[in-house]
N, C-alpha and C. Protein backbone atom coordinates (compact mmCIF):
# COMPACT_ATOMS: atom_id res chain seq x y z
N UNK A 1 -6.40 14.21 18.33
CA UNK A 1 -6.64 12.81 18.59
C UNK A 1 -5.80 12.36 19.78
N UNK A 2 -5.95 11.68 20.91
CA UNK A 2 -5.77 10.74 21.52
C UNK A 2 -5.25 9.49 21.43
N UNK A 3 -4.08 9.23 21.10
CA UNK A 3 -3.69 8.01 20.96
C UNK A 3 -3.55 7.51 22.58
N UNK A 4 -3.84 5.87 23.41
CA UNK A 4 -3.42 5.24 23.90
C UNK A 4 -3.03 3.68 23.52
N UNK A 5 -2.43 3.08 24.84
CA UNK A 5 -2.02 1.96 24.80
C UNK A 5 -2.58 1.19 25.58
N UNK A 6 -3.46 -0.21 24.75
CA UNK A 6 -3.74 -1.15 25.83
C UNK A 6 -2.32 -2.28 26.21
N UNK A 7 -1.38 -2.20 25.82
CA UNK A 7 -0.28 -3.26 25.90
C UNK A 7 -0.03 -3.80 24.69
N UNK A 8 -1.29 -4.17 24.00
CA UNK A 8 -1.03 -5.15 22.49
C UNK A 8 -0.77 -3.79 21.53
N UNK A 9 -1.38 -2.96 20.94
CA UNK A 9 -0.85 -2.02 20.46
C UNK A 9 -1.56 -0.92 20.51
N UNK A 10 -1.12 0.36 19.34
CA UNK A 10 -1.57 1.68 20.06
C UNK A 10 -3.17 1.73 19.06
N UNK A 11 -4.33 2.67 20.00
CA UNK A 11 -5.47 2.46 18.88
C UNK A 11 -5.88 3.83 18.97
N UNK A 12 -6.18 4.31 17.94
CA UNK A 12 -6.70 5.70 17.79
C UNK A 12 -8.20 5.76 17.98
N UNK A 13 -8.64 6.56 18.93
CA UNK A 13 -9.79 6.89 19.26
C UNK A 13 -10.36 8.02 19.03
N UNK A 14 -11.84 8.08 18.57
CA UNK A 14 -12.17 9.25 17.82
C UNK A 14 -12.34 10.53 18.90
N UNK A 15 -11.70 10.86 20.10
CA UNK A 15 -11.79 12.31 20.42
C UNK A 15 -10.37 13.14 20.51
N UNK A 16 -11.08 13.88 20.54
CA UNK A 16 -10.21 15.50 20.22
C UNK A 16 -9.34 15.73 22.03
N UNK A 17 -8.12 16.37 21.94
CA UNK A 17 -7.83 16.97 22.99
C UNK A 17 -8.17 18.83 23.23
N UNK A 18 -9.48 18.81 24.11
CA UNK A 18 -9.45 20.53 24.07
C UNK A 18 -8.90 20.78 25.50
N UNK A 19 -7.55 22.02 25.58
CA UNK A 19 -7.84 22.04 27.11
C UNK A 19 -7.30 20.98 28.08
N UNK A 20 -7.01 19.73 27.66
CA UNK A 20 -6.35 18.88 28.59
C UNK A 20 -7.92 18.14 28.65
N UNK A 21 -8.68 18.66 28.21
CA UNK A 21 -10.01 17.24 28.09
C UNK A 21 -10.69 16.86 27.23
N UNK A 22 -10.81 15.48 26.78
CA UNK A 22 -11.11 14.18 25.81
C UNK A 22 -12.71 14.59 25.19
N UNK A 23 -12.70 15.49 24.30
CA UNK A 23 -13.79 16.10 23.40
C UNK A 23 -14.15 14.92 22.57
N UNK A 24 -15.29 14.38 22.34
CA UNK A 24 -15.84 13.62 21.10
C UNK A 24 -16.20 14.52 20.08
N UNK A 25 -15.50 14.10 19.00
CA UNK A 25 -15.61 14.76 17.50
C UNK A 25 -17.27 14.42 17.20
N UNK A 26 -17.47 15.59 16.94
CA UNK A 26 -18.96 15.88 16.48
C UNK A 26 -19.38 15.74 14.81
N UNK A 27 -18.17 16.02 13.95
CA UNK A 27 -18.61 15.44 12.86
C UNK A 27 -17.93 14.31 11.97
N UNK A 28 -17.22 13.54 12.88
CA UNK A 28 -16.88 12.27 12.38
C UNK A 28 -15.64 12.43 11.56
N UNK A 29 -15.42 11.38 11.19
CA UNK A 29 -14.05 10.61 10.37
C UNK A 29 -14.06 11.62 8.84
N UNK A 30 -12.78 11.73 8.61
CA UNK A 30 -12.76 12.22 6.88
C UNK A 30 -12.17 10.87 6.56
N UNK A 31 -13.75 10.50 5.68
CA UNK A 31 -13.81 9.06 5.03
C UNK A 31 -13.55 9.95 3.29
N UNK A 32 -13.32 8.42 3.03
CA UNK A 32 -12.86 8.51 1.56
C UNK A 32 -14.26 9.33 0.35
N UNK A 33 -15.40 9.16 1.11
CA UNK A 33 -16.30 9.92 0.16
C UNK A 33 -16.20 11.46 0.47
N UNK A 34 -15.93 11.69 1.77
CA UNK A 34 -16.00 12.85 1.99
C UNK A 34 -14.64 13.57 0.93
N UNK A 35 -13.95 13.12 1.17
CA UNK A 35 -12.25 13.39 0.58
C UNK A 35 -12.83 13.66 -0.90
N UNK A 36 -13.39 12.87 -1.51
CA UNK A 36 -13.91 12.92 -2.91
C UNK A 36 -14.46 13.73 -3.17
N UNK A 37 -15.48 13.72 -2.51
CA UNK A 37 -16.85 15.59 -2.69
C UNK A 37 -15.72 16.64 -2.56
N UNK A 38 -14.87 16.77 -1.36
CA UNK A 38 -13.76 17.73 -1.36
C UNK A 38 -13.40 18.13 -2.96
N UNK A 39 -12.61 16.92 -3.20
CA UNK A 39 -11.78 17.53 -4.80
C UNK A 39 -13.16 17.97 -5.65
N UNK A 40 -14.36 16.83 -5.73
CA UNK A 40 -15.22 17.25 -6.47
C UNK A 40 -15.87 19.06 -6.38
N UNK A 41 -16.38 19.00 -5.58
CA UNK A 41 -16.45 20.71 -5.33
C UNK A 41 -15.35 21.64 -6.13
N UNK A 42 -14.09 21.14 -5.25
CA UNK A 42 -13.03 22.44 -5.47
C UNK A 42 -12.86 22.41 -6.99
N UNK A 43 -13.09 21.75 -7.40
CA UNK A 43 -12.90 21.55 -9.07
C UNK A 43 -13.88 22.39 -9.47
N UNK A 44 -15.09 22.14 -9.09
CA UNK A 44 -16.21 23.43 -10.03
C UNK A 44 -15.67 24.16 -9.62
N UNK A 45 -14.88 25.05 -8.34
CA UNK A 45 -14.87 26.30 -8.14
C UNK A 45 -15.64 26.63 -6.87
N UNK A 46 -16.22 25.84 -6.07
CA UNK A 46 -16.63 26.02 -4.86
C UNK A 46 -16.30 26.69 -3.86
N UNK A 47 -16.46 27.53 -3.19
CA UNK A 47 -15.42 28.45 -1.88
C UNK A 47 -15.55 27.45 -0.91
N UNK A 48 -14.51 27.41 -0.09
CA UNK A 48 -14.04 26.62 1.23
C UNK A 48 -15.54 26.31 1.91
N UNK A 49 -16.05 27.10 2.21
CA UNK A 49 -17.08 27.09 3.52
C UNK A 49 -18.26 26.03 2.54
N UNK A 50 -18.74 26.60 1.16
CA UNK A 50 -19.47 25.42 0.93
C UNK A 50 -19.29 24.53 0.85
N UNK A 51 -17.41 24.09 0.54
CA UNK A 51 -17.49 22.82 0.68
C UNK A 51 -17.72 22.00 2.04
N UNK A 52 -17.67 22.82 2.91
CA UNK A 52 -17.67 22.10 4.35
C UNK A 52 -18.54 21.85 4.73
N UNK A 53 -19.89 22.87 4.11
CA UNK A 53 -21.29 22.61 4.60
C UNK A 53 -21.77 20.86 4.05
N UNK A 54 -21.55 21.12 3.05
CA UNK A 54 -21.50 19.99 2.05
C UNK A 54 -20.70 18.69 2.81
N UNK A 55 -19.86 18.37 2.89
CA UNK A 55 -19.70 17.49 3.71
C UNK A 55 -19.75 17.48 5.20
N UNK A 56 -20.49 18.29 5.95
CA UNK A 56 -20.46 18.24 7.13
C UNK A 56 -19.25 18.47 8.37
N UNK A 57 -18.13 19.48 7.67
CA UNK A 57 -17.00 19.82 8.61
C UNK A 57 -16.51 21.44 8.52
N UNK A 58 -15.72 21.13 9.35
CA UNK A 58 -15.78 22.89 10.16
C UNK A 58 -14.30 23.46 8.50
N UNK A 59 -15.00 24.99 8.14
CA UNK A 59 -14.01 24.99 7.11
C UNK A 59 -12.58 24.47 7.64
N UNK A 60 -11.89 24.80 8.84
CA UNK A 60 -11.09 25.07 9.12
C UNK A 60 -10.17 23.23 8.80
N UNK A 61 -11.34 22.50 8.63
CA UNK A 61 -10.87 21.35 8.09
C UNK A 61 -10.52 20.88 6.72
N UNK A 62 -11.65 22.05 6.06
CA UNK A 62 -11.27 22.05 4.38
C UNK A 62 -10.23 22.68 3.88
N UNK A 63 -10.10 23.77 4.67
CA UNK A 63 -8.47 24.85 4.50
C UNK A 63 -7.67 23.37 4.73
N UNK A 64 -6.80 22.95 5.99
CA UNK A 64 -6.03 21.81 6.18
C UNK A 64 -5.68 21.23 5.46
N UNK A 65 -6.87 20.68 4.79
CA UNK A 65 -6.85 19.21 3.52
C UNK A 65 -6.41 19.69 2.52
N UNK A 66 -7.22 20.90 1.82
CA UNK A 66 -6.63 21.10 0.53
C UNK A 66 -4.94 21.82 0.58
N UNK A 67 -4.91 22.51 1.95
CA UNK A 67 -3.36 23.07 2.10
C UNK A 67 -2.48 21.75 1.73
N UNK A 68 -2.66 20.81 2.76
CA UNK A 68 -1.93 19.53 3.25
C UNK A 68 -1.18 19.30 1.58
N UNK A 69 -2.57 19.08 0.48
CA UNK A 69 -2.11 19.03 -0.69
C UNK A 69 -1.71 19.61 -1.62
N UNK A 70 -2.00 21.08 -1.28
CA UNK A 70 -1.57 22.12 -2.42
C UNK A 70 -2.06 22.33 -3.10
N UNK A 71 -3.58 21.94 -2.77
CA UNK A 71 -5.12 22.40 -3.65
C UNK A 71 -5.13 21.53 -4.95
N UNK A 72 -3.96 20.76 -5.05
CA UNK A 72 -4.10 19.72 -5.94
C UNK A 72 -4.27 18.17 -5.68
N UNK A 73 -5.35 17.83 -6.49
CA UNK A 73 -5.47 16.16 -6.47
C UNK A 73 -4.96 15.40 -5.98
N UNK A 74 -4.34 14.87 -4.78
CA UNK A 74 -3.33 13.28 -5.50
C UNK A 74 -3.50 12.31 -6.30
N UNK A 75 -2.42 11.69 -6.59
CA UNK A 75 -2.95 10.66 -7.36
C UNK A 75 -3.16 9.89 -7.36
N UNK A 76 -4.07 8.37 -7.48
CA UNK A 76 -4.13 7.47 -6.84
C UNK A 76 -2.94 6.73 -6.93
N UNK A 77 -2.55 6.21 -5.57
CA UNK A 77 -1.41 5.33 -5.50
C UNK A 77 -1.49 3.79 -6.17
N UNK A 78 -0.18 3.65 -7.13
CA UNK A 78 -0.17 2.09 -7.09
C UNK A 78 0.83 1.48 -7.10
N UNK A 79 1.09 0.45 -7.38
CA UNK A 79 2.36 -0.65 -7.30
C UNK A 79 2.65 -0.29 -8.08
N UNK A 80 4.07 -0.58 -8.79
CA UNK A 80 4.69 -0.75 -9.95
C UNK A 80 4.08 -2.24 -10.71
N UNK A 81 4.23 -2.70 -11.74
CA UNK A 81 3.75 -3.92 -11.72
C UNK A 81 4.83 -5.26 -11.75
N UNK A 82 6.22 -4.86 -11.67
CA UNK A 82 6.70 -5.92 -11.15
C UNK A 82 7.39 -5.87 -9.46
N UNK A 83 6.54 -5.30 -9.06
CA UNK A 83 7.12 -5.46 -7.60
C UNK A 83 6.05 -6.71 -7.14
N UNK A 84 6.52 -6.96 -5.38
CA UNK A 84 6.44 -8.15 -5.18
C UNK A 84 5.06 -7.85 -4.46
N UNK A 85 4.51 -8.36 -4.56
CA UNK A 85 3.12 -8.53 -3.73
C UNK A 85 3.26 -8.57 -2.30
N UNK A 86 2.15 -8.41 -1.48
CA UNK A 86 2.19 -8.84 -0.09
C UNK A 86 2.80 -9.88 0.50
N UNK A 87 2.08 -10.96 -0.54
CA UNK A 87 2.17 -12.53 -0.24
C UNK A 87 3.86 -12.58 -0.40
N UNK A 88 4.31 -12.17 -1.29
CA UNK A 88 5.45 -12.88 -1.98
C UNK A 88 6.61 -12.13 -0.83
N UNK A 89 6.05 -10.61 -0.56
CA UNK A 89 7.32 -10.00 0.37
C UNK A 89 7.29 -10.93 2.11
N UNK A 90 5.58 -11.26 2.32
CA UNK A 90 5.71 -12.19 3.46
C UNK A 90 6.34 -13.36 3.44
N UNK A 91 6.53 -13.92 2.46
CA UNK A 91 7.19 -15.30 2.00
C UNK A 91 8.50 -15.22 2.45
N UNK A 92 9.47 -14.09 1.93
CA UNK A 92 10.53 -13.48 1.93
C UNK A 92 10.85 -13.73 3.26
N UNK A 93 9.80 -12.69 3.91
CA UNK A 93 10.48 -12.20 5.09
C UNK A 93 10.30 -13.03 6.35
N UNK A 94 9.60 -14.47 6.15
CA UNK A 94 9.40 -15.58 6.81
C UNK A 94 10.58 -16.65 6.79
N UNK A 95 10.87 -16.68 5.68
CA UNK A 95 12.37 -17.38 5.28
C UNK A 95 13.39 -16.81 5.81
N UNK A 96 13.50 -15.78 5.93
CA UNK A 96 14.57 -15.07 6.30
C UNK A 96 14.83 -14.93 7.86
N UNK A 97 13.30 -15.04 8.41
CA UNK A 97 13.54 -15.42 9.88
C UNK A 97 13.78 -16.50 10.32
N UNK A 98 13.73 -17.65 9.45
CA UNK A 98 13.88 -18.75 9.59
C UNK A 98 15.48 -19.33 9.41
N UNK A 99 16.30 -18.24 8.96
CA UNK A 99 17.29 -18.97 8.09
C UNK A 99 17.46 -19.09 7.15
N UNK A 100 16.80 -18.90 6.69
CA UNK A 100 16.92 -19.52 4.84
C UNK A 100 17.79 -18.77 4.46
N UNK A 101 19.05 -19.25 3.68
CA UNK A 101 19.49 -18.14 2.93
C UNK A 101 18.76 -17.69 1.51
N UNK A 102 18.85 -16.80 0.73
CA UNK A 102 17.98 -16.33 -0.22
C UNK A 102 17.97 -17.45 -1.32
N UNK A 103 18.69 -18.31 -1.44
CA UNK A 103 18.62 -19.16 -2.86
C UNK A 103 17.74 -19.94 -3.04
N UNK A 104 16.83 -20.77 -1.85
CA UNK A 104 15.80 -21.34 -1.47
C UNK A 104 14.36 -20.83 -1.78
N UNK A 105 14.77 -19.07 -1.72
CA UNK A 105 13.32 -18.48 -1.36
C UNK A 105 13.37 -17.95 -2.87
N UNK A 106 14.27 -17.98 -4.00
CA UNK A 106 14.42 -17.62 -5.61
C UNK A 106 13.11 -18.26 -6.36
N UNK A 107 13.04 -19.75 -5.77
CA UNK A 107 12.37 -20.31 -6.84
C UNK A 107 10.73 -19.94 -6.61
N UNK A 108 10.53 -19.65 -5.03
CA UNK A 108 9.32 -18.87 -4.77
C UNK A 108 8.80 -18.41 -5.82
N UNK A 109 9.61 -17.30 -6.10
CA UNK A 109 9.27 -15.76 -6.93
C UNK A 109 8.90 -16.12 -8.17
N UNK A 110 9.37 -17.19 -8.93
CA UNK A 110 9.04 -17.53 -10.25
C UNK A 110 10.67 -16.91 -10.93
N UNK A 111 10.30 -17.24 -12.34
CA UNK A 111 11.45 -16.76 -13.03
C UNK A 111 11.35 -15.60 -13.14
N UNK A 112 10.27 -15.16 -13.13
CA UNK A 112 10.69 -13.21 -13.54
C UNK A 112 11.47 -12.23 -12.24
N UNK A 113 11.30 -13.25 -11.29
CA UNK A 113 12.37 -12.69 -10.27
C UNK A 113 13.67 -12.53 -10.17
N UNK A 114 14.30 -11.32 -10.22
CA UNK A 114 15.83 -11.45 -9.95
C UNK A 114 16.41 -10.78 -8.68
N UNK A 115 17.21 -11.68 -7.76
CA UNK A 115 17.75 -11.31 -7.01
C UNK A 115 18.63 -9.85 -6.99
N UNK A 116 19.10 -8.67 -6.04
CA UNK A 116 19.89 -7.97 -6.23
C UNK A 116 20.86 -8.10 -6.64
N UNK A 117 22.09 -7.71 -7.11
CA UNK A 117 23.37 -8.29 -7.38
C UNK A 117 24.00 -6.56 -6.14
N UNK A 118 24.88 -7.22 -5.45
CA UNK A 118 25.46 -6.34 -4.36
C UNK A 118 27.30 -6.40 -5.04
């Protein structure tokens, strides 16, 4: 991949470097369905190459993926359930550029919030 910069920030563009020249990827993005058929396959027992036919990529991409993971699943990621949300860590971290010292931004959180103790 090719990363450049227009000034505002960096954007990944879908070609390949072969050679010192800007190749367009011929079979596209590993999207989240593809990723899925992956585990799905390897689970029956599928060999590498069918799974690639099957989703449309070169084995040498299915070796990668399942290496990357260790031929095992991940798991789906989640929050803990008392951590702070998006909203609540932007809240935070808006106050804090502002000045606020933290005692202001407590009652935000609700009561189930507790500050660190340092």
């Amino acid at each position: 991949m090719v990363l450049d910069s227009t000034g505002q920030r960096n954007t990944q563009n879908n070609f390949d470097m072969i050679g010192g020249i800007a190749m367009a990827s011929v079979f596209g993005a590993m999207t989240e369905e593809r990723k899925a058929r992956i585990w799905h396959l390897w689970q029956q027992g599928c060999p590498m190459s069918e799974v690639a036919r099957h989703i449309v990529k070169p084995p040498a991409t299915v070796y990668s993926y399942l290496l990357y993971h260790g031929g095992i699943k991940p798991r789906v990621r989640t929050r803990r359930e008392h951590c702070l949300s998006v909203e609540e860590r932007e809240s935070i971290s808006r106050g804090l550029a502002k000045g606020v010292s933290g005692n202001p931004i407590i009652p935000i959180m609700g009561s189930e919030f507790s500050p660190p103790i340092f």
